[in-house]
Structures are given as structure tokens and as C-alpha cells.
C-alpha atoms as a PDB file:
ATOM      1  CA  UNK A   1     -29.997 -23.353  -7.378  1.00  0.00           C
ATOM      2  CA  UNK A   2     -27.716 -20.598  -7.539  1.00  0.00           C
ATOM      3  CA  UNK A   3     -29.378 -16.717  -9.036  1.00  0.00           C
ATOM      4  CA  UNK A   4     -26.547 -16.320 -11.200  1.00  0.00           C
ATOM      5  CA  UNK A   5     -28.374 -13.382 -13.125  1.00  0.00           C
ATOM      6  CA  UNK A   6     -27.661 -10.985  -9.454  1.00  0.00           C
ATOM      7  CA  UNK A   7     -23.900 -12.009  -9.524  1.00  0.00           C
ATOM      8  CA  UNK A   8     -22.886 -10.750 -13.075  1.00  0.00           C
ATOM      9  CA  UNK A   9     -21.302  -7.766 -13.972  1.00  0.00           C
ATOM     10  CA  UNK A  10     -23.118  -4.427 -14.787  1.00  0.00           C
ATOM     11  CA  UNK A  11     -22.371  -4.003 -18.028  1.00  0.00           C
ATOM     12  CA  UNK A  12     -20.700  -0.579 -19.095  1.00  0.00           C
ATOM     13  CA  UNK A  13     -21.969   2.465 -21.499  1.00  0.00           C
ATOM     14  CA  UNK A  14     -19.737   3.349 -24.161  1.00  0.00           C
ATOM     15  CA  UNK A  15     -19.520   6.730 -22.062  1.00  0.00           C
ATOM     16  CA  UNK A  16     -18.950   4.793 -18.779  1.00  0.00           C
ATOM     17  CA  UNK A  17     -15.877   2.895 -20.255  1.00  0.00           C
ATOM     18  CA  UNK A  18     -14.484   5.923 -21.722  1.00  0.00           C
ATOM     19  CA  UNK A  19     -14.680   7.422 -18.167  1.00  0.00           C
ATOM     20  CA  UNK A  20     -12.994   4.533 -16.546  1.00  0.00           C
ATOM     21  CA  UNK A  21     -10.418   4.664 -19.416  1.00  0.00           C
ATOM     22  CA  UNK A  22      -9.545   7.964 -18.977  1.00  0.00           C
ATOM     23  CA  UNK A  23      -9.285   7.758 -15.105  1.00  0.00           C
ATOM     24  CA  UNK A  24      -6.793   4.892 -15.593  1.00  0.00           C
ATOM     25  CA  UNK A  25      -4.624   7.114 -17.991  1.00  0.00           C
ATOM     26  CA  UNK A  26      -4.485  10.299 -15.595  1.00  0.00           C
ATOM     27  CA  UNK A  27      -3.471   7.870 -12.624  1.00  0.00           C
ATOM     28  CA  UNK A  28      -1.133   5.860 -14.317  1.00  0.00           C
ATOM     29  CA  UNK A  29       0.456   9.017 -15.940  1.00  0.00           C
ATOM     30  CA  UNK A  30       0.162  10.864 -12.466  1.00  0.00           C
ATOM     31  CA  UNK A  31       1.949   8.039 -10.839  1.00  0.00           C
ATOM     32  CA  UNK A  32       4.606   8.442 -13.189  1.00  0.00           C
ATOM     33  CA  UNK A  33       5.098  12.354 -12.641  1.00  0.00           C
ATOM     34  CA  UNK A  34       4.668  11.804  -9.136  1.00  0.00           C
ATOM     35  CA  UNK A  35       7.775   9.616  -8.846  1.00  0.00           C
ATOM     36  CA  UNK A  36       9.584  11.451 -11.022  1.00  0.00           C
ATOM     37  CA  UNK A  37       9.051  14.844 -10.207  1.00  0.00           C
ATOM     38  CA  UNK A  38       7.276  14.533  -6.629  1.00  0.00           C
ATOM     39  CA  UNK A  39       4.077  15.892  -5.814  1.00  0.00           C
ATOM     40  CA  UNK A  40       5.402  19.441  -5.420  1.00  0.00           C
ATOM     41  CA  UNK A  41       6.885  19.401  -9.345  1.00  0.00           C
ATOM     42  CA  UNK A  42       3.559  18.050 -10.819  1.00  0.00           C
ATOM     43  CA  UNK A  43       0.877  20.217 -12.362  1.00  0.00           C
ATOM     44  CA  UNK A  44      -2.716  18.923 -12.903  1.00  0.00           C
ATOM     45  CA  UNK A  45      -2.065  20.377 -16.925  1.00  0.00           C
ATOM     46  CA  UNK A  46       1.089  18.174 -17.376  1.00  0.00           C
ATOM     47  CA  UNK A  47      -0.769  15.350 -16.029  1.00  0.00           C
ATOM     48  CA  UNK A  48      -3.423  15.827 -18.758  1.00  0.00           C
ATOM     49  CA  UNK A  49      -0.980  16.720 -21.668  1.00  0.00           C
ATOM     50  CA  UNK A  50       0.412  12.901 -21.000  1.00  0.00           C
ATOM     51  CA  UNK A  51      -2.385  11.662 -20.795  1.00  0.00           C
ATOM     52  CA  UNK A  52      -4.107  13.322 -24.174  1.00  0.00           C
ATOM     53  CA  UNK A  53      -6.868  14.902 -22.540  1.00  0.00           C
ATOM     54  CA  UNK A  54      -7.503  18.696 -21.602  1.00  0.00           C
ATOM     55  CA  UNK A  55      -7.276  19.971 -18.208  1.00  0.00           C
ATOM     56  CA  UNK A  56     -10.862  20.344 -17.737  1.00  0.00           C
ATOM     57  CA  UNK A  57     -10.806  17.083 -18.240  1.00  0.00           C
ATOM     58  CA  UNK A  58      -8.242  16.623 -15.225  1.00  0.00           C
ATOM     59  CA  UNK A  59     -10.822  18.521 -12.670  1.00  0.00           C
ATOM     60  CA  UNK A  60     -13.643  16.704 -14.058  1.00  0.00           C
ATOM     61  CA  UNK A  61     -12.128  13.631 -12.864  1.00  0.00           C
ATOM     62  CA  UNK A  62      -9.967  15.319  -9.877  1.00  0.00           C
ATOM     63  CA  UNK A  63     -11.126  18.298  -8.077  1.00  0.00           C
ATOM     64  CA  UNK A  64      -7.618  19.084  -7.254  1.00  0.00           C
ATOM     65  CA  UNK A  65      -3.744  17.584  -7.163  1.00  0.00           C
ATOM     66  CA  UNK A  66      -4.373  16.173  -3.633  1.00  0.00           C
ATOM     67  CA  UNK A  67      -7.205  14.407  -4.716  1.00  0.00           C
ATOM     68  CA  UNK A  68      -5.341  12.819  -7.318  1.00  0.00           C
ATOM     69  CA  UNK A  69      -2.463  11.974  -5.474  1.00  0.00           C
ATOM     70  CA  UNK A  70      -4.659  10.317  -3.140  1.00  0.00           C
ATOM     71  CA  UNK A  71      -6.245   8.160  -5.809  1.00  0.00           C
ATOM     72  CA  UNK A  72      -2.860   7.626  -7.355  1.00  0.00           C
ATOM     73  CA  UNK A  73      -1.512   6.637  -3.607  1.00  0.00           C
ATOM     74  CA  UNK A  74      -4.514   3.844  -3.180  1.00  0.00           C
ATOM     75  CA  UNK A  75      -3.464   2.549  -6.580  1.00  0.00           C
ATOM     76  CA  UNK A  76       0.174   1.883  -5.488  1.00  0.00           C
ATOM     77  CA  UNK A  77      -1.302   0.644  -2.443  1.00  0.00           C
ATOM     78  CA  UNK A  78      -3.470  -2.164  -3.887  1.00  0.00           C
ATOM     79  CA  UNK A  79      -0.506  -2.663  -6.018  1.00  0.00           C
ATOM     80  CA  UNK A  80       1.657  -3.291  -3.034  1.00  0.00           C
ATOM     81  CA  UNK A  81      -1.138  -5.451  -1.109  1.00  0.00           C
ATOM     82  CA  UNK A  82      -1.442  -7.828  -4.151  1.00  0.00           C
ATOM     83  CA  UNK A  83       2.247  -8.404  -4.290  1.00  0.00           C
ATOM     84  CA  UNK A  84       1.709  -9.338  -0.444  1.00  0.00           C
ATOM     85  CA  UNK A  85      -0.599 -11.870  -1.032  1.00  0.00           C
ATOM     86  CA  UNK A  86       0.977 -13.269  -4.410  1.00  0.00           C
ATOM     87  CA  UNK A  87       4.284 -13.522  -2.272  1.00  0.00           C
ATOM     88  CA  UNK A  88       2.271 -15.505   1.007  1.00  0.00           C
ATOM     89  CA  UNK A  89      -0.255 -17.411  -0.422  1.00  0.00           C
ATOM     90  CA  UNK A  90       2.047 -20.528  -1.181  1.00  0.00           C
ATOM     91  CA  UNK A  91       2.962 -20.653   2.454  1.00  0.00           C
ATOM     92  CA  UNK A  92       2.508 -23.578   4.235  1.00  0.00           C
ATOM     93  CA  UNK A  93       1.504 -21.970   7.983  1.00  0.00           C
ATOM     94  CA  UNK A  94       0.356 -19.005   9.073  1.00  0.00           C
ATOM     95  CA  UNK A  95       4.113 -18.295  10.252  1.00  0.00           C
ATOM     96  CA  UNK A  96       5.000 -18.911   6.863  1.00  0.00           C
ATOM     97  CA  UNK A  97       2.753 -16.675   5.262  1.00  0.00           C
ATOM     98  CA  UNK A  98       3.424 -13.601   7.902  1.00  0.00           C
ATOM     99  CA  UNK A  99       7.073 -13.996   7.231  1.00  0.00           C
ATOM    100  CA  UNK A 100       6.711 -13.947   3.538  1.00  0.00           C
ATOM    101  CA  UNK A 101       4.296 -11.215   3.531  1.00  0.00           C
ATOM    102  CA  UNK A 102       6.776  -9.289   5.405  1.00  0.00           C
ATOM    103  CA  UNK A 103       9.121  -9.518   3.031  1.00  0.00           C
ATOM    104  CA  UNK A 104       7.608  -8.813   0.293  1.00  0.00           C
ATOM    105  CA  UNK A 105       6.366  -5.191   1.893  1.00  0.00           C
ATOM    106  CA  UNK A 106      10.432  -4.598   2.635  1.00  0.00           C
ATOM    107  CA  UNK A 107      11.215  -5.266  -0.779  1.00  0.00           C
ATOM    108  CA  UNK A 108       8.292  -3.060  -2.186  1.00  0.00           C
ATOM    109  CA  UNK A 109       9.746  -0.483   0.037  1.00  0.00           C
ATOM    110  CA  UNK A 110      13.062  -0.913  -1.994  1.00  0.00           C
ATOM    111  CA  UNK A 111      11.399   0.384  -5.209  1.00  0.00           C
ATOM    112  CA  UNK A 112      11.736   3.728  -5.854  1.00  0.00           C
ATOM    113  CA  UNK A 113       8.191   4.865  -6.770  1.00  0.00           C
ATOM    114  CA  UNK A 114       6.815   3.524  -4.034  1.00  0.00           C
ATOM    115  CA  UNK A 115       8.911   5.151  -1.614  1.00  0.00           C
ATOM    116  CA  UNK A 116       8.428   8.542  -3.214  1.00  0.00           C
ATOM    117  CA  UNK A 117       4.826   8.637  -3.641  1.00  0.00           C
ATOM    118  CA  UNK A 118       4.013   7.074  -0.379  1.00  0.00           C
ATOM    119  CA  UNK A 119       6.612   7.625   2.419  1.00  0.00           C
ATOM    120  CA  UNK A 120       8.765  10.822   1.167  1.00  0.00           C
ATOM    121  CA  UNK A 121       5.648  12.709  -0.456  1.00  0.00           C
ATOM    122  CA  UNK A 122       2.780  11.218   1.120  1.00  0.00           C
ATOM    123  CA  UNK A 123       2.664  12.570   4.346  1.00  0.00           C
ATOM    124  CA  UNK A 124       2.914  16.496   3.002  1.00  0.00           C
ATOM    125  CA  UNK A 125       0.799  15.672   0.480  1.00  0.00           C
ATOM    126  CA  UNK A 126      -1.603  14.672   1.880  1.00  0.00           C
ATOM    127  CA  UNK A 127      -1.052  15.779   5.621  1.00  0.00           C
ATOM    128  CA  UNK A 128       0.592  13.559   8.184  1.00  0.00           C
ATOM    129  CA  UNK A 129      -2.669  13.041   9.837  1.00  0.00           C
ATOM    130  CA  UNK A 130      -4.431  11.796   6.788  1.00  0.00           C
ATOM    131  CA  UNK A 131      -1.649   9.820   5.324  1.00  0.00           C
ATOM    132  CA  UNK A 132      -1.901   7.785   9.000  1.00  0.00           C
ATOM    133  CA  UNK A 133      -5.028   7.462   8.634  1.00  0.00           C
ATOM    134  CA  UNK A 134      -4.677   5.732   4.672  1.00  0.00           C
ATOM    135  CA  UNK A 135      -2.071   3.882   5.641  1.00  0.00           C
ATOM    136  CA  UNK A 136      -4.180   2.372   8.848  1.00  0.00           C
ATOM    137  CA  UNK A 137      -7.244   1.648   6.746  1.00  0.00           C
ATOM    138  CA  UNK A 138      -5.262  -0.203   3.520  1.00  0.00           C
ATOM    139  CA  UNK A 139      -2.914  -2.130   6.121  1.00  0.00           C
ATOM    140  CA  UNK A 140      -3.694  -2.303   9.929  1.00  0.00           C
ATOM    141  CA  UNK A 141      -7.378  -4.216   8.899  1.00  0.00           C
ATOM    142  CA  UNK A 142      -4.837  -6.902   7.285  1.00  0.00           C
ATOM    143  CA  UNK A 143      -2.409  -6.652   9.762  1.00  0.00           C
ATOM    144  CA  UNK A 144      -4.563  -7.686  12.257  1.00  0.00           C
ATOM    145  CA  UNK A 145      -6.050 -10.141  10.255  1.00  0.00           C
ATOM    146  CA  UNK A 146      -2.756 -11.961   9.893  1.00  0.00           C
ATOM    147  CA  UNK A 147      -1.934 -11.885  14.021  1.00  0.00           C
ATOM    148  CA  UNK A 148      -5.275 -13.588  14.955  1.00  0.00           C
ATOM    149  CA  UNK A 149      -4.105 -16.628  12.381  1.00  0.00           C
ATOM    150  CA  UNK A 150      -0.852 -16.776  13.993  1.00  0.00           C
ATOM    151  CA  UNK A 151      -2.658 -16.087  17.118  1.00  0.00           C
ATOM    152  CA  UNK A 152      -5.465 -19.326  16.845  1.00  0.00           C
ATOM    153  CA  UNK A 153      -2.553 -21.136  15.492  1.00  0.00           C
ATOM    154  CA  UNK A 154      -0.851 -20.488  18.329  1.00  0.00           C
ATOM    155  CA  UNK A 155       2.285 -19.548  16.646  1.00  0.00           C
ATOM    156  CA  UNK A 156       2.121 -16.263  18.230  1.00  0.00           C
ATOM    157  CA  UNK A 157       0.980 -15.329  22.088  1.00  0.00           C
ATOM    158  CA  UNK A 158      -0.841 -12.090  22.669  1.00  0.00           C
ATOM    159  CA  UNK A 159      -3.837 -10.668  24.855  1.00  0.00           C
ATOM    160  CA  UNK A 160      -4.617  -7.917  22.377  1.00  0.00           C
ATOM    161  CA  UNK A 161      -4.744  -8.546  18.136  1.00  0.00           C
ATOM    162  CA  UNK A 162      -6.042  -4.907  18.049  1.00  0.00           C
ATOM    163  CA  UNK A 163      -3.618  -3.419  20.034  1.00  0.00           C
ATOM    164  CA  UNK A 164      -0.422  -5.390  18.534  1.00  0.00           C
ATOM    165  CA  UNK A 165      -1.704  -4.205  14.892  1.00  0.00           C
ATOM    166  CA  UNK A 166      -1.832  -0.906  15.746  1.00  0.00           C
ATOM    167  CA  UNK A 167       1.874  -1.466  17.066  1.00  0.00           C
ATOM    168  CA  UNK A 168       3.572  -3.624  14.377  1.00  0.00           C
ATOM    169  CA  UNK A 169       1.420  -1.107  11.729  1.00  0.00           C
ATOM    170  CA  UNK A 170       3.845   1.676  13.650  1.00  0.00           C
ATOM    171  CA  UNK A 171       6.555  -0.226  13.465  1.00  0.00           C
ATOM    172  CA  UNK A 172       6.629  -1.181   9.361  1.00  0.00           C
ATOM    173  CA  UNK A 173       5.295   1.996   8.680  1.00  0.00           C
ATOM    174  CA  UNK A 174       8.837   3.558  10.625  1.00  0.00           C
ATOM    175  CA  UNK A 175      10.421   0.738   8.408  1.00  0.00           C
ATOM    176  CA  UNK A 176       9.661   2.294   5.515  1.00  0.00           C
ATOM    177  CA  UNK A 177      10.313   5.444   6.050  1.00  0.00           C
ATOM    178  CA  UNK A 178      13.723   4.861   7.198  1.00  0.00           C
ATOM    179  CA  UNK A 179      14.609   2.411   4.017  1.00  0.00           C
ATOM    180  CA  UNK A 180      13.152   5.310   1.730  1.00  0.00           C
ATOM    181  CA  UNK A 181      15.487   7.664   3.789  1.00  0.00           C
ATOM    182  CA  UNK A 182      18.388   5.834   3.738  1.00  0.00           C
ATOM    183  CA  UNK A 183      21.783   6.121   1.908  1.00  0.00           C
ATOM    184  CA  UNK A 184      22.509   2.537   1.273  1.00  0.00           C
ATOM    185  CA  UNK A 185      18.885   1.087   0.988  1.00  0.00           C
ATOM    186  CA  UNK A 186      19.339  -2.292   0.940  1.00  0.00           C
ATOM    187  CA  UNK A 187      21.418  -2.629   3.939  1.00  0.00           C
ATOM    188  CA  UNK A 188      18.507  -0.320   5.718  1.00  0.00           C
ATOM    189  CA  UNK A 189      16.009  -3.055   4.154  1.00  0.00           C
ATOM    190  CA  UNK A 190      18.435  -5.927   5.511  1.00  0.00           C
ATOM    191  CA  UNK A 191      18.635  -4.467   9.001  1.00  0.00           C
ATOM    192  CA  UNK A 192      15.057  -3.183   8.613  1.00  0.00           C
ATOM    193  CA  UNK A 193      13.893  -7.000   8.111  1.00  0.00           C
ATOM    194  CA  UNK A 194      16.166  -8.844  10.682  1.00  0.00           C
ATOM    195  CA  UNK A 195      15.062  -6.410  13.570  1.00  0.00           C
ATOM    196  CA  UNK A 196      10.875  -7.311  12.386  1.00  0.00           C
ATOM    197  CA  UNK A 197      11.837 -10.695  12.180  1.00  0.00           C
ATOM    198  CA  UNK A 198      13.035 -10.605  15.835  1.00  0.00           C
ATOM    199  CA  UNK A 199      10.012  -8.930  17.574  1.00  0.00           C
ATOM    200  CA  UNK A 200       7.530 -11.503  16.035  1.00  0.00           C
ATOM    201  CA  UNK A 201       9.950 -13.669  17.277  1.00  0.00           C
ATOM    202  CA  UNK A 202       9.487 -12.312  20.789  1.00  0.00           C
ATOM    203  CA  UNK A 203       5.797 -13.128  20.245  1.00  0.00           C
ATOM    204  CA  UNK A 204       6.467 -17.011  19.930  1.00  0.00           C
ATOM    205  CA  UNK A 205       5.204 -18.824  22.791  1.00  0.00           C
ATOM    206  CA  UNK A 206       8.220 -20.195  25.083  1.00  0.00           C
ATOM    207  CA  UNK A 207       8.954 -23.591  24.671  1.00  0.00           C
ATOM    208  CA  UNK A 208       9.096 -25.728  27.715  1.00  0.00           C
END
């Protein structure tokens, strides 16, 4: 018989959901300013004036703008990570679901607030080291989890899942940054997609 008493939800204090309330205003709003501005144009007060709450409020919440760009950065992420799965989840085989999953990240990368907050402003907000370092524990965990399915289903050949996440996390990662870059961005996205395509493609086992 299942406990189902340990598996509910702890429920909230009228003080506790106020918290989480206002925490999802200053992000959302942040997010906003962030794309719009960049993280350079954005005070912590302006944040807080959109949000109807005072700047002490801000602080209490965020010690500083980096730390709320960071939370606002593994909002977007999730964001992105859900579209992911939405988009691969109908797939028929793991193939299937690595291709669509692809996709969906290059056309997340086509929308304009992602771009800014996470591959133009990201890395000097944050720091390129740290921004790696997000980016490798939001993605490279999945990443990897998706090459040893195509792996045991034998749709891919490698000797090292570890090894080729780390890799293909470099090369979406460059991927982005050059479709966030570019001039014409859906050509970059186009190009950007059919050159992916082709390494996994080098990763299919040769057929006799």
C-alpha cells in the first residue's frame, strides 16, 4: 500500500506564497528588461518599479543584478528544455527523438530573447567561465543522456557517451552563438542544422 501522506505537497504560508509570487514577478519582469535592454541597460530599481515592489525588496530576493540574471537565465533555460522534450517525446526512436530535439533547440535559438539573455549577454554577465559551466550542467547531463539511447539502440557507434557530450555540447553551444550573431538568422539556423545533422550522421554505424 502506497504512503501517499509523504508524497503530497507542503502546503504554503500566506507569507511563503507571497514570496514565491513576488520572485516570479521580478524574473519575469527581469527577463523582459533583459531582452530588451541587455544586462548592461537594466537596473535592479527598474526591475522592481515593473514589478510593484521596492528595491529593497529586489535585494531581499537578489543580492545583486548577476544573481538575478542568473536566476532569470535558468528560467529561460527550463523554458527551452521543456520545449525540447514537448517537441521529442512523440518520436518514434531514439533517432527520432535526437533529431527532433535538435531542432527544436535551433529554433529556440531563433527567438530573440533567448539569444540575448543567454548567448550575447550571458557570457559577460555572468563570466565566460561560469556561463560554461550553466550551460554544461542544464544541457550536457541531457545530452549525454540522449547518446547512450541512440548508443544501446545502436543507432549511433561510439566508445565514449561522456566524451561525445562534452563535444556535441561544444558544438550546439558554437551553434548558437553564431545564429544569435548572425545577419540573416535563419539561413545561419538552416546551415547551423544541416551541418549537426551531418556529424550525428557520421556517428551511424556503416552498413554492410
Amino acid at each position: 500500500m502506497l504512503h501517499t501522506q509523504s508524497m503530497e505537497r507542503p502546503v504554503l504560508s500566506r507569507r511563503d506564497e507571497n514570496a514565491a509570487a513576488t520572485r516570479r514577478a521580478l524574473l519575469e519582469q527581469a527577463a523582459k528588461l533583459f531582452a530588451d535592454k541587455g544586462f548592461a541597460g537594466t537596473s535592479m530599481g527598474e526591475v522592481g518599479m515593473l514589478a510593484r515592489v521596492t528595491k529593497g525588496a529586489v535585494y531581499h530576493h537578489f543580492t545583486n543584478k548577476q544573481a538575478l540574471f542568473r536566476a532569470v537565465l535558468e528560467m529561460v533555460d527550463e523554458q527551452t528544455m521543456r520545449a525540447i522534450v514537448t517537441r521529442s517525446s512523440g518520436a518514434d526512436s531514439p533517432w527520432e527523438a535526437a533529431v527532433a530535439g535538435l531542432n527544436a533547440f535551433l529554433d529556440r535559438c531563433l527567438d530573440h530573447d533567448y539569444q540575448q539573455i543567454c548567448f550575447l549577454d550571458g557570457p559577460s554577465a555572468l563570466g565566460f567561465v561560469q556561463w560554461w559551466e550553466h550551460g554544461e550542467r542544464h544541457v550536457e547531463g541531457v545530452l549525454k543522456a540522449v547518446l547512450a539511447a541512440l548508443r544501446e539502440d545502436r543507432s549511433i557507434v561510439t566508445a565514449d557517451v561522456d566524451a561525445l557530450g562534452t563535444a556535441l555540447y561544444g558544438a550546439l553551444t558554437a551553434a548558437a552563438l553564431t545564429i544569435a550573431r548572425a545577419g540573416d538568422k535563419q539561413a545561419a539556423r538552416e546551415v547551423m542544422g544541416r551541418t549537426l545533422i551531418e556529424l550525428l550522421e557520421g556517428l551511424r554505424p556503416a552498413t554492410p
